[in-house]
N, C-alpha and C. Protein backbone atom coordinates (compact mmCIF):
# COMPACT_ATOMS: atom_id res chain seq x y z
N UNK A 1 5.64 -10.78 11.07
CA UNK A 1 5.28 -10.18 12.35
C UNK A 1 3.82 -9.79 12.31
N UNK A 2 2.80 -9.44 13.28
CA UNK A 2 1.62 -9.32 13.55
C UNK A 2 1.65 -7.72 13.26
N UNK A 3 1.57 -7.17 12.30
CA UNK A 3 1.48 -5.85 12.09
C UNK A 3 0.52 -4.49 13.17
N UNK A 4 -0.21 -5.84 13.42
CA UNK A 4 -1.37 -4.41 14.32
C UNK A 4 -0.34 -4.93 15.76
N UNK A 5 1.09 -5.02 15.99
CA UNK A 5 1.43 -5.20 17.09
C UNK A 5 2.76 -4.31 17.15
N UNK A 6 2.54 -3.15 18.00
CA UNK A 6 3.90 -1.79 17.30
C UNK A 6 5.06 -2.71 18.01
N UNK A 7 5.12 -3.37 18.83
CA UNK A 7 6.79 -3.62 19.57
C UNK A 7 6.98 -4.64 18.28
N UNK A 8 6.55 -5.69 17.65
CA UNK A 8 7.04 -6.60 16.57
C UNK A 8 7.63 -5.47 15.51
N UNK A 9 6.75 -4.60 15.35
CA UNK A 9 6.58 -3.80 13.63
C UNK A 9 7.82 -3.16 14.07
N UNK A 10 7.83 -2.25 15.39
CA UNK A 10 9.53 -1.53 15.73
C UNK A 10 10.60 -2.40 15.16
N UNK A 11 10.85 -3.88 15.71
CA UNK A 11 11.96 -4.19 15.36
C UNK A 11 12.28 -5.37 14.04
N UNK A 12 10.86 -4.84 13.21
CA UNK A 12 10.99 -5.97 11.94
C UNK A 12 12.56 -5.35 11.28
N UNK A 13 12.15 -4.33 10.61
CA UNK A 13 13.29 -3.83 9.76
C UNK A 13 14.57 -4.21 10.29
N UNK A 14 14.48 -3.62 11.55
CA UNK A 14 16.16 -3.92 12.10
C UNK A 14 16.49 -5.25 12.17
N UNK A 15 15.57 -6.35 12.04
CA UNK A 15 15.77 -7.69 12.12
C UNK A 15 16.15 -8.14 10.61
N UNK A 16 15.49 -7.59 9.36
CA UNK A 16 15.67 -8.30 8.18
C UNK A 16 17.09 -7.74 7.88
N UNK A 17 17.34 -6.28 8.14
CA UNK A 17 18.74 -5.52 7.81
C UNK A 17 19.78 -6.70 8.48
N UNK A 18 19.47 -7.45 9.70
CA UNK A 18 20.95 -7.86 10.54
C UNK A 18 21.16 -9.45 9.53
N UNK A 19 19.80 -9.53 9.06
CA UNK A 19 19.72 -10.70 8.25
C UNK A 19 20.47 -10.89 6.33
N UNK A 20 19.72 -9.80 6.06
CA UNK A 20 20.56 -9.02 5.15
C UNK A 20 21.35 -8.42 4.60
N UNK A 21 21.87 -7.84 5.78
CA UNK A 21 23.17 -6.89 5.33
C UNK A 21 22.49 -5.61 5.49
N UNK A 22 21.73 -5.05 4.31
CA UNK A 22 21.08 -3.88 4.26
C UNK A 22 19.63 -3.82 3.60
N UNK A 23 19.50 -2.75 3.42
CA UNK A 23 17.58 -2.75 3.11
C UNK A 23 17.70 -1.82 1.51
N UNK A 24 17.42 -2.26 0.33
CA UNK A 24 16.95 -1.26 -0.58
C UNK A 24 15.63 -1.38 -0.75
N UNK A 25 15.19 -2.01 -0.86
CA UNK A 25 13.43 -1.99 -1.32
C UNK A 25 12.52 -2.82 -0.10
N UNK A 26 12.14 -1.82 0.17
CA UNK A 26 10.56 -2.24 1.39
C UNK A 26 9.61 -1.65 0.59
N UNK A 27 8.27 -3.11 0.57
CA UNK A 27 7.44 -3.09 0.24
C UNK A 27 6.33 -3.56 1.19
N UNK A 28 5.46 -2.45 1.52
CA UNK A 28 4.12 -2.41 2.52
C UNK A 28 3.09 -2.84 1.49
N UNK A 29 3.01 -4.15 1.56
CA UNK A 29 1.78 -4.83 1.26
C UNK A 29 0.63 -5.07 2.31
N UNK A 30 0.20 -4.88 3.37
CA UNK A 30 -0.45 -5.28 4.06
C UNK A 30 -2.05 -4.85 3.70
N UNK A 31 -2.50 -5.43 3.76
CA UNK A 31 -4.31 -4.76 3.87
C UNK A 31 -5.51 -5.49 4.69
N UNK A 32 -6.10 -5.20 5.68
CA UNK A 32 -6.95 -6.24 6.52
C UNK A 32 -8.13 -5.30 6.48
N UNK A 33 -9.14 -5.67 6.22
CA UNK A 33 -10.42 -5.04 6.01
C UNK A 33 -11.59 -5.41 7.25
N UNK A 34 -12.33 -4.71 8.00
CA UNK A 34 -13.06 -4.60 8.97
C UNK A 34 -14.54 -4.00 8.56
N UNK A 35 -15.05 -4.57 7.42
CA UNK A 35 -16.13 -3.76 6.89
C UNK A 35 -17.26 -3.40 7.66
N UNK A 36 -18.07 -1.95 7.91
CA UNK A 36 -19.06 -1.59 8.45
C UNK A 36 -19.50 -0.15 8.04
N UNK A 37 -21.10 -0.34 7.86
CA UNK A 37 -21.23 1.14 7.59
C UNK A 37 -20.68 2.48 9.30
N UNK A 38 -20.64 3.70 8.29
CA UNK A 38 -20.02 4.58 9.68
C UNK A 38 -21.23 4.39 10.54
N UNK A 39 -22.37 4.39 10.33
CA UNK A 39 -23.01 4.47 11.90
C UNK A 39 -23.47 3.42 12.61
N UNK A 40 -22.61 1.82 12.44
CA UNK A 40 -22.70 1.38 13.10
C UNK A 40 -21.29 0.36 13.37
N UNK A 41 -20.01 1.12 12.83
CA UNK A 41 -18.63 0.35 12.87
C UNK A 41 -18.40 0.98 14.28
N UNK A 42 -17.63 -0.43 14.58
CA UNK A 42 -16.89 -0.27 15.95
C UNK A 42 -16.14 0.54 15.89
N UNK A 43 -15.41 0.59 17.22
CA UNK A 43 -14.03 1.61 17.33
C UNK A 43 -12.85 0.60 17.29
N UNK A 44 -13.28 -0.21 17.52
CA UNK A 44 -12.44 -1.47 17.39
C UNK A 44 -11.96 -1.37 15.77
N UNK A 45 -13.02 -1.71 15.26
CA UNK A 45 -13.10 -2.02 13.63
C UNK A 45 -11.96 -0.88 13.13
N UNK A 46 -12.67 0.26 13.64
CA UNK A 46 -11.56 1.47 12.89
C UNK A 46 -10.46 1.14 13.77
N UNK A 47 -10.14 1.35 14.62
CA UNK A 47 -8.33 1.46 15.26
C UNK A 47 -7.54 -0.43 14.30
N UNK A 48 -8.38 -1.56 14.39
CA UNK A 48 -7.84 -2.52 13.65
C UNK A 48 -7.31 -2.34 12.61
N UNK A 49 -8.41 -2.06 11.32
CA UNK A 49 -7.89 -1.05 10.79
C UNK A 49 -6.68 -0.23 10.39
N UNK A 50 -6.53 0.70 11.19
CA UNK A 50 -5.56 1.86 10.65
C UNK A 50 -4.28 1.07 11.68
N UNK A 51 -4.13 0.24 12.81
CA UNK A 51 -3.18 -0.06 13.08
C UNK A 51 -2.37 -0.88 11.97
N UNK A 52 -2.97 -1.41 11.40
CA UNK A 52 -2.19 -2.47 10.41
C UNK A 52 -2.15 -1.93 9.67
N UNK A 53 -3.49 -1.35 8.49
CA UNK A 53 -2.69 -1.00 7.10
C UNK A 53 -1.94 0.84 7.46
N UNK A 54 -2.04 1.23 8.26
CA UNK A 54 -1.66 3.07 8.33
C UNK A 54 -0.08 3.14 9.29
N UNK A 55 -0.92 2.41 10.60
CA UNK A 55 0.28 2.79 11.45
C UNK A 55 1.72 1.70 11.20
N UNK A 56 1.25 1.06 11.00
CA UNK A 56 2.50 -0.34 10.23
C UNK A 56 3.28 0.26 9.27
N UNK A 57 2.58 1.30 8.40
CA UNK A 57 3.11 1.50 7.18
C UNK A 57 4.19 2.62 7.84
N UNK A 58 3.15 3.45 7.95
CA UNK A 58 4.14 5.11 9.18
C UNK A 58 5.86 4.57 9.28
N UNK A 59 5.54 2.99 10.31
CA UNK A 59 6.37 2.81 11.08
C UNK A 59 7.38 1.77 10.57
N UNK A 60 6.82 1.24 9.25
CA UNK A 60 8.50 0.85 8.49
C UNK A 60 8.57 1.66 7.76
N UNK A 61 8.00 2.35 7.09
CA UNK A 61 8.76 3.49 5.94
C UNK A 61 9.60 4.62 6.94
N UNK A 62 8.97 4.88 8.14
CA UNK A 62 10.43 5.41 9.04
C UNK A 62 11.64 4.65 9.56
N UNK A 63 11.46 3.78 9.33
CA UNK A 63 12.67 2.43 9.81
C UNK A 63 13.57 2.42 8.38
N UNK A 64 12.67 1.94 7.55
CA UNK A 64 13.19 1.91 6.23
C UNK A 64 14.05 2.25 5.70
N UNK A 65 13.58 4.21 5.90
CA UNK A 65 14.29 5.48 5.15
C UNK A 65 15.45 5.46 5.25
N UNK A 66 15.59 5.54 7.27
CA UNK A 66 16.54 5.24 7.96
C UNK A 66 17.66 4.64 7.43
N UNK A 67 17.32 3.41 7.35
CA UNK A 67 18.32 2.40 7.14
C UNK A 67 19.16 2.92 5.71
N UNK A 68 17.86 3.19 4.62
CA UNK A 68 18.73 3.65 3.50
C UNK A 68 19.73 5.03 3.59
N UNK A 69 18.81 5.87 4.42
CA UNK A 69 19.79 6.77 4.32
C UNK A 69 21.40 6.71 4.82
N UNK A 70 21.06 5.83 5.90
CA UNK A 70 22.49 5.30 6.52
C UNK A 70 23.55 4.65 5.64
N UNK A 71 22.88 3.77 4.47
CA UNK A 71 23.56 3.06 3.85
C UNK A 71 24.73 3.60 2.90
N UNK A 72 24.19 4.90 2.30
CA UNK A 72 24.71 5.49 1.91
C UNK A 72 25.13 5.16 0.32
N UNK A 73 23.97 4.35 -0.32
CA UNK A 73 24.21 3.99 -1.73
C UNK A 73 23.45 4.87 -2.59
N UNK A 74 22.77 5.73 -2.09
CA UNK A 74 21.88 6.81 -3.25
C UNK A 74 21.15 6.02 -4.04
N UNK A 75 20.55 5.17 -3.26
CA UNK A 75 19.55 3.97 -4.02
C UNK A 75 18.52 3.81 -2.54
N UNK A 76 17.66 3.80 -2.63
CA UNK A 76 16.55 2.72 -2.04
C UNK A 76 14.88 3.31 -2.48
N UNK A 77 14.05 2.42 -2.23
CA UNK A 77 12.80 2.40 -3.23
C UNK A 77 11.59 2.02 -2.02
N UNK A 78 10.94 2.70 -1.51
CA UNK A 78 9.63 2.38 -0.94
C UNK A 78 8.56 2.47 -1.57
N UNK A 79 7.96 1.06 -1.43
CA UNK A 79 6.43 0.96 -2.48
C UNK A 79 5.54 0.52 -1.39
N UNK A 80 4.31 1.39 -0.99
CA UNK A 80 3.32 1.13 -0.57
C UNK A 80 2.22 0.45 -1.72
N UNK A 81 1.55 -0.20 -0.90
CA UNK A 81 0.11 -0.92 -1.63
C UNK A 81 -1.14 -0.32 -0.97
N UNK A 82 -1.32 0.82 -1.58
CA UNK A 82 -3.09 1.39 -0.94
C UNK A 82 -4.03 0.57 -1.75
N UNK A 83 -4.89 1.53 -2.02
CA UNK A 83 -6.28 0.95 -2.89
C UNK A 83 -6.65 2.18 -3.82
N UNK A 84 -7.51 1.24 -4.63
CA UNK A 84 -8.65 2.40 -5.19
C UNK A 84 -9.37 2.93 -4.23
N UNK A 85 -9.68 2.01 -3.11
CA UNK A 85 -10.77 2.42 -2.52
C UNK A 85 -10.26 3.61 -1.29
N UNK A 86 -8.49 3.79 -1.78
CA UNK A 86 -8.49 5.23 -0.60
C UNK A 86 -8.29 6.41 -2.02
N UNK A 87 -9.02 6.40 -3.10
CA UNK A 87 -8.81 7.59 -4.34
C UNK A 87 -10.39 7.86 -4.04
N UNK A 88 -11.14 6.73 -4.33
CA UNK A 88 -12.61 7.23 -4.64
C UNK A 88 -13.75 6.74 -3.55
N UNK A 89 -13.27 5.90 -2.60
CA UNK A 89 -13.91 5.63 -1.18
C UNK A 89 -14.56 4.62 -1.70
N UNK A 90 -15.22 3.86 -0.74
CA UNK A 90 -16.15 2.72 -0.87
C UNK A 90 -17.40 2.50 0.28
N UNK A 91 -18.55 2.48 -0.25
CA UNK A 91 -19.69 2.62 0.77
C UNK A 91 -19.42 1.18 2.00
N UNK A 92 -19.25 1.17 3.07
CA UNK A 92 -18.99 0.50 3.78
C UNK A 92 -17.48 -0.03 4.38
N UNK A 93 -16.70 0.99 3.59
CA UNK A 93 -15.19 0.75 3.96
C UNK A 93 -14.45 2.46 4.37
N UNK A 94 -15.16 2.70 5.03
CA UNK A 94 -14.50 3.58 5.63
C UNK A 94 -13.30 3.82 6.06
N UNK A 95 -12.64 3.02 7.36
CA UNK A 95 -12.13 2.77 7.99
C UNK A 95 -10.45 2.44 6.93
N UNK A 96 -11.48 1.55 6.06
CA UNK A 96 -10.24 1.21 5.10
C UNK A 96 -10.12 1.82 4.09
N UNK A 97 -10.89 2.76 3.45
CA UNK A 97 -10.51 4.12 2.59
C UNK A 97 -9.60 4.92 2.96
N UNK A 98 -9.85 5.38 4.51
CA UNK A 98 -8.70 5.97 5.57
C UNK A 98 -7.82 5.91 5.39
N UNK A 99 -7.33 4.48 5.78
CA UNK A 99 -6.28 3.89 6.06
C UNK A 99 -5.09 3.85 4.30
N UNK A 100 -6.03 3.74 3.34
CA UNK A 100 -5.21 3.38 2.14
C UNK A 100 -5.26 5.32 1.57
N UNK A 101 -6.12 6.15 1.70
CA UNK A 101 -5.90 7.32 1.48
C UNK A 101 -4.53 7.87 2.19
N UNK A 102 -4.83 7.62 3.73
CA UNK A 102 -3.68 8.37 4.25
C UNK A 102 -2.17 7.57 4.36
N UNK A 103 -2.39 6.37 3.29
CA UNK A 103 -0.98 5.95 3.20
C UNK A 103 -0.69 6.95 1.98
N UNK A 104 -1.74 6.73 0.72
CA UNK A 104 -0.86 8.26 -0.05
C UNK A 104 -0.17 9.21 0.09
N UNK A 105 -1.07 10.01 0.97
CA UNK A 105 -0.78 11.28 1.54
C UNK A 105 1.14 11.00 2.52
N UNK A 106 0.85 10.05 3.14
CA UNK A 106 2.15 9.75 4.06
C UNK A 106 3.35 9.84 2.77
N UNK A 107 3.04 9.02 2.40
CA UNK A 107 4.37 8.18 0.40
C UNK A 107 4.44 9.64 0.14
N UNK A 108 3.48 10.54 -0.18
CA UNK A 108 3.92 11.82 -0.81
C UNK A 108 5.04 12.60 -0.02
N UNK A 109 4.40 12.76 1.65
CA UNK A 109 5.30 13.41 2.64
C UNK A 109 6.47 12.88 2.15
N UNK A 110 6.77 11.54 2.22
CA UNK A 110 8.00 11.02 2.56
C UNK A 110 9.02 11.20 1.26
N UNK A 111 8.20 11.04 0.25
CA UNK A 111 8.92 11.07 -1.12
C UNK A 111 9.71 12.50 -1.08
N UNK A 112 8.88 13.73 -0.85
CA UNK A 112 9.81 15.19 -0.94
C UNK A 112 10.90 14.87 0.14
N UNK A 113 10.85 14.33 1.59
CA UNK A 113 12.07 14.14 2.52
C UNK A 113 13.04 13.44 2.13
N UNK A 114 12.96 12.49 1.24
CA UNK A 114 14.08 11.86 1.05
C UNK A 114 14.71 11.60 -0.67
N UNK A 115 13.57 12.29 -0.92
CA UNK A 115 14.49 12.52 -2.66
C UNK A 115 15.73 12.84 -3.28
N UNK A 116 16.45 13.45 -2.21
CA UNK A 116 17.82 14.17 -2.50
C UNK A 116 18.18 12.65 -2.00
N UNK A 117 18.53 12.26 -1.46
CA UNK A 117 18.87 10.90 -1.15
C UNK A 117 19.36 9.54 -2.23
N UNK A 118 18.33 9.72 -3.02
CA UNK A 118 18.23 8.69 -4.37
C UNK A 118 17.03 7.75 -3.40
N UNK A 119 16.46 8.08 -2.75
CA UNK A 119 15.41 7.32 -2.25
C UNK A 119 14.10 7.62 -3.01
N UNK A 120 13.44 6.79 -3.44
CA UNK A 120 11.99 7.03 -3.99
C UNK A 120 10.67 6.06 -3.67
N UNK A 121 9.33 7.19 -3.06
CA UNK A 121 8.62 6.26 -2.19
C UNK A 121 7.29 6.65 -2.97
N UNK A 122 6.76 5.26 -3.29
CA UNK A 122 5.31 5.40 -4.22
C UNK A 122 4.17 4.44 -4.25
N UNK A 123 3.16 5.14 -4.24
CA UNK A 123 2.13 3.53 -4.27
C UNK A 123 1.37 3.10 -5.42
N UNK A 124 1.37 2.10 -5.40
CA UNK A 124 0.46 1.44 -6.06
C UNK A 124 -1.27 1.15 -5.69
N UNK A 125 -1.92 1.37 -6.58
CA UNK A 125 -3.52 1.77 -5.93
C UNK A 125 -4.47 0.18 -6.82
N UNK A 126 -4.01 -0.64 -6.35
CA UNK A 126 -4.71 -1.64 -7.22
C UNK A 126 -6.33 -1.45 -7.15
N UNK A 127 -6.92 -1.73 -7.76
CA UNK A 127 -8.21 -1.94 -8.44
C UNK A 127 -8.70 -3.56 -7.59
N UNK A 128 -9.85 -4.05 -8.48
CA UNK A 128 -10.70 -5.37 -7.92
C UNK A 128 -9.34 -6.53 -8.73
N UNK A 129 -8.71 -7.16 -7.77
CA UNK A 129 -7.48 -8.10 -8.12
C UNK A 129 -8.46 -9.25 -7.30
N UNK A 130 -7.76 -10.42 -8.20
CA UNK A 130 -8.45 -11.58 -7.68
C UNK A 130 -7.23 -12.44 -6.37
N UNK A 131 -7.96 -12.32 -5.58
CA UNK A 131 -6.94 -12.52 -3.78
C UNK A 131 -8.33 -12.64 -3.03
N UNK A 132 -8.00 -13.49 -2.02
CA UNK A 132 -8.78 -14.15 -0.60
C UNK A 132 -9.74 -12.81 -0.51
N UNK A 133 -9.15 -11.69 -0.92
CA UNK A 133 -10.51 -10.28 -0.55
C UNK A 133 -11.72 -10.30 -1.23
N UNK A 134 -10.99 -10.41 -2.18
CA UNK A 134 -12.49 -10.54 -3.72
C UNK A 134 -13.29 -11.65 -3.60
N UNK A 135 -12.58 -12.52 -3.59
CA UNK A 135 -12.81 -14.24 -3.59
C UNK A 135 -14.31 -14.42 -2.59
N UNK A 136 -14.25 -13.79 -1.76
CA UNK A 136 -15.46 -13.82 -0.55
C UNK A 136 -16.59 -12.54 -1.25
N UNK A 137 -16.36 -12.00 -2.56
CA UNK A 137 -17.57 -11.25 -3.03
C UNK A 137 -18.23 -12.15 -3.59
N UNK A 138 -19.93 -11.92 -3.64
CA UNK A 138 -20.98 -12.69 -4.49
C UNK A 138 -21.03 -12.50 -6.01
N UNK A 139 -21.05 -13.60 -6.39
CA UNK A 139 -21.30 -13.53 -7.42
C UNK A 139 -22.28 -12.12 -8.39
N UNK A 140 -23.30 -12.17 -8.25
CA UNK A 140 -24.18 -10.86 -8.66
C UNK A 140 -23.50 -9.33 -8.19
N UNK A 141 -22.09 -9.35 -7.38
CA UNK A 141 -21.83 -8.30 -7.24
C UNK A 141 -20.45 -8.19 -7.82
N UNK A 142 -19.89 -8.75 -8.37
CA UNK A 142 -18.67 -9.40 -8.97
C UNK A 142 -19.31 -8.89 -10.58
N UNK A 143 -20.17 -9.51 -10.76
CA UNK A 143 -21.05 -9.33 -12.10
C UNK A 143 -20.58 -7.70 -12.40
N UNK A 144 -21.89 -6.90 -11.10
CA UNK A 144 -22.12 -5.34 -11.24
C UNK A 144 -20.85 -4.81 -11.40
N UNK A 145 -19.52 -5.01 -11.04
CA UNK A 145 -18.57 -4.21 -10.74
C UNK A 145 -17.80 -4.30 -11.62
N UNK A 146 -17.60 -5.83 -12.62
CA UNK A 146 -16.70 -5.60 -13.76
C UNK A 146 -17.64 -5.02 -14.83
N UNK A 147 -18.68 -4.56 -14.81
CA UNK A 147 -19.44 -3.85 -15.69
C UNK A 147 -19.29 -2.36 -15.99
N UNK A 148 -18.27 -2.24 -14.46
CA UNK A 148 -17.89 -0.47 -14.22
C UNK A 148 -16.55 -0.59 -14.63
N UNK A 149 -15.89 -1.78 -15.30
CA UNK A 149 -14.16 -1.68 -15.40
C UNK A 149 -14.28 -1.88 -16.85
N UNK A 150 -13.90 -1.02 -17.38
CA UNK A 150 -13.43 -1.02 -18.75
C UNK A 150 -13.35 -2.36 -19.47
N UNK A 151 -11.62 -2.83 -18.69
CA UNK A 151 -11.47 -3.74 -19.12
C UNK A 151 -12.40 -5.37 -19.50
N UNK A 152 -13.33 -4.73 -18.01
CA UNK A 152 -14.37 -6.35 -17.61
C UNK A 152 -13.80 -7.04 -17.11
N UNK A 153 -12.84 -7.48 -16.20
CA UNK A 153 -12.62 -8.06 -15.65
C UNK A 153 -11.09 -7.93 -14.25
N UNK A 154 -11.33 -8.55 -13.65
CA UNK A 154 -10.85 -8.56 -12.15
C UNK A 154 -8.84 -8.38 -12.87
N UNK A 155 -8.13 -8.00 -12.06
CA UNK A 155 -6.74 -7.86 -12.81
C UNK A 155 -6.14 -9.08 -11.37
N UNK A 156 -4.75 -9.56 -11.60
CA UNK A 156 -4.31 -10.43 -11.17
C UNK A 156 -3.40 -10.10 -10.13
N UNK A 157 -2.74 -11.12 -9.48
CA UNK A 157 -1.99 -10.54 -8.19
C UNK A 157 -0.32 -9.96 -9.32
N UNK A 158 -0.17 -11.00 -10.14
CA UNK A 158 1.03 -10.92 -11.08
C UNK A 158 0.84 -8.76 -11.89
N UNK A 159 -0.20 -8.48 -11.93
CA UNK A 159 -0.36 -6.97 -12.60
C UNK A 159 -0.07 -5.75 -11.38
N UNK A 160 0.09 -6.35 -10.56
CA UNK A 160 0.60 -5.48 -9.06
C UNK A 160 1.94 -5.91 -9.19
N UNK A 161 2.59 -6.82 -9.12
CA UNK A 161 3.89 -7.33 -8.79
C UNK A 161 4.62 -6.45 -9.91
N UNK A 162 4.19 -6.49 -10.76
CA UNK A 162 4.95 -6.16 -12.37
C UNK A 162 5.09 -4.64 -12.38
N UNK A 163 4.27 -4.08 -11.56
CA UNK A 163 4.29 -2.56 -11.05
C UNK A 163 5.18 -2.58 -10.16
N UNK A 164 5.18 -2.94 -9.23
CA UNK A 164 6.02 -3.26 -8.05
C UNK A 164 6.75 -3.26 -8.56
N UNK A 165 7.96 -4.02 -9.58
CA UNK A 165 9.06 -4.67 -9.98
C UNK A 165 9.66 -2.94 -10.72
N UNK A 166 8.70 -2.38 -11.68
CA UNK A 166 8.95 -1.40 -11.87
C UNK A 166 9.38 -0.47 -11.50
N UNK A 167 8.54 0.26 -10.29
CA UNK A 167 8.98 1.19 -9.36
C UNK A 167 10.29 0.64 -8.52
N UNK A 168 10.92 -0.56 -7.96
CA UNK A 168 11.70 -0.65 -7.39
C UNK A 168 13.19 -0.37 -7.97
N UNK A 169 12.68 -0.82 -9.47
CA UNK A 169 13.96 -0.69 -10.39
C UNK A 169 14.65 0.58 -10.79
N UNK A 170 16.07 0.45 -11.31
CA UNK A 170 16.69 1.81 -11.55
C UNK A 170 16.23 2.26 -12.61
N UNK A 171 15.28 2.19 -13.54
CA UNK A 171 14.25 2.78 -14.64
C UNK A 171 13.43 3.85 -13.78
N UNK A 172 13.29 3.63 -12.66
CA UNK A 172 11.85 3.97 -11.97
C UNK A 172 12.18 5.56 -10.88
N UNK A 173 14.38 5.74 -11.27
CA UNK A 173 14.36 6.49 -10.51
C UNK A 173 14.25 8.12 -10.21
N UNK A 174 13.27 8.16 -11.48
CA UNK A 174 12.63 9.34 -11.50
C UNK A 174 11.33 9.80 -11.44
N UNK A 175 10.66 8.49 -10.46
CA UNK A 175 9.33 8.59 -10.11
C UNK A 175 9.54 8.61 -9.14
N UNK A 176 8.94 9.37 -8.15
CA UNK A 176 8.29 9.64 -6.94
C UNK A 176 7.02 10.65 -6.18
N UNK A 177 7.10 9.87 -5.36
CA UNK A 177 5.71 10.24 -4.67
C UNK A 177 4.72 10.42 -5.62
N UNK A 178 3.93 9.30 -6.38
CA UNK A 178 3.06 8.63 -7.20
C UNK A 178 2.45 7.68 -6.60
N UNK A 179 1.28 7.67 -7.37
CA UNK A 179 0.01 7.04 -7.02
C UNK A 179 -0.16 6.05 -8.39
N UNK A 180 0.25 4.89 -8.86
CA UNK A 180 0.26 4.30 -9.62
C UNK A 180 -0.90 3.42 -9.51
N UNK A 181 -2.19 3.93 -10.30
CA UNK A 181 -3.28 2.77 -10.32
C UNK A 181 -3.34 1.92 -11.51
N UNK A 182 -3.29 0.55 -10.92
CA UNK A 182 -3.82 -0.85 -11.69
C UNK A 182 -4.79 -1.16 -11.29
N UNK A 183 -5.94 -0.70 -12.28
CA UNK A 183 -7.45 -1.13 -11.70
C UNK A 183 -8.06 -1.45 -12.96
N UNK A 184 -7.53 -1.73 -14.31
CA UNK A 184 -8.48 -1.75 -15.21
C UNK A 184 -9.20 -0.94 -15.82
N UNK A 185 -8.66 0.18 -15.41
CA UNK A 185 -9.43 1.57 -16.13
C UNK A 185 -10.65 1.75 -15.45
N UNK A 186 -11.02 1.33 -14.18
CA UNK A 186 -11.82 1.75 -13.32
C UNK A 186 -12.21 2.94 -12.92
N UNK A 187 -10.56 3.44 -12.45
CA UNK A 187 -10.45 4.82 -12.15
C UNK A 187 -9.54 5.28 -13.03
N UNK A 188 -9.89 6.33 -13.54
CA UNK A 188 -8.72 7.27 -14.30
C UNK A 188 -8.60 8.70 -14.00
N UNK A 189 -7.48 9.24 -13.64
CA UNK A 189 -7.05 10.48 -13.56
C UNK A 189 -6.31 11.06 -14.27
């Protein structure tokens, strides 16, 4: 579905559930980037933005919950995908620091509401992963930036998934409302 479009995003969930049976694990991967410094980004840029990666998210992790709580198995697992760049910001990504900060903040809300549940909702904060985002950085700036990662180098789409796989699992069901960064030791807290 077209995420920055709320009547699709309303009735995704209820569409995969009639397809499925039921819902345990929703995972908000989405991220679309609109880069501009603040004093000269559109309003466009920002509402693009936060409709897809913020308000998309809002609006299946409330569909989501839903569904699990209805289900009534004392199981279900919401994993958001923010960024580093909503922990420590990024000069020219405002809009999308926003957007991946205040999905944290949301995963935290949601994690204390539905914990008694057996529901657990957490994100993952990937770092510089090599995907169509990176892929369009220059070379000489690709250089500068694995020079700031420990490791030295870019981490893979497979080092998110393997997190992902984690948190969804019944190992994982005493994590919540976490901020799980894979960045290479970029950022550490």
């Amino acid at each position: 579905c077209d995420l920055g479009n709320k009547a699709q995003v309303a009735k995704l969930i209820d569409e995969a559930v009639a397809k499925l049976g039921r819902l345990d694990i929703l995972v908000n991967n989405a991220g679309l980037t609109k880069d501009n410094l603040f004093m000269v980004m559109k309003d466009e840029q920002w509402d693009e933005v936060i409709a897809v990666n913020l308000t998309s998210t809002f609006m299946l992790m409330r569909a989501g919950a839903r569904h699990m709580m209805r289900s009534k198995t004392g199981y279900g697992r919401i994993i958001n995908i923010s960024s580093v760049s909503g922990i420590i910001g990024n000069p020219g990504q405002g809009n999308y620091a926003a957007s991946k900060a205040g999905m944290i903040g949301m995963t935290k809300s949601l994690a204390r509401e539905v914990a008694s549940r057996g529901i657990t909702a957490n994100c993952i904060a990937p770092g510089f992963i090599e995907t169509p985002m990176t892929n369009v950085l220059n070379e000489a700036l690709v250089t500068e930036v694995k020079k700031n990662i420990p490791t030295q180098s870019f981490g893979s789409p497979d080092d998110i998934a393997f997190a992902a796989v984690y948190l969804a699992s019944t190992e994982a069901k005493y994590v919540t409302g976490q901020t799980l960064q894979v960045n290479g030791g970029l950022v550490m807290q």
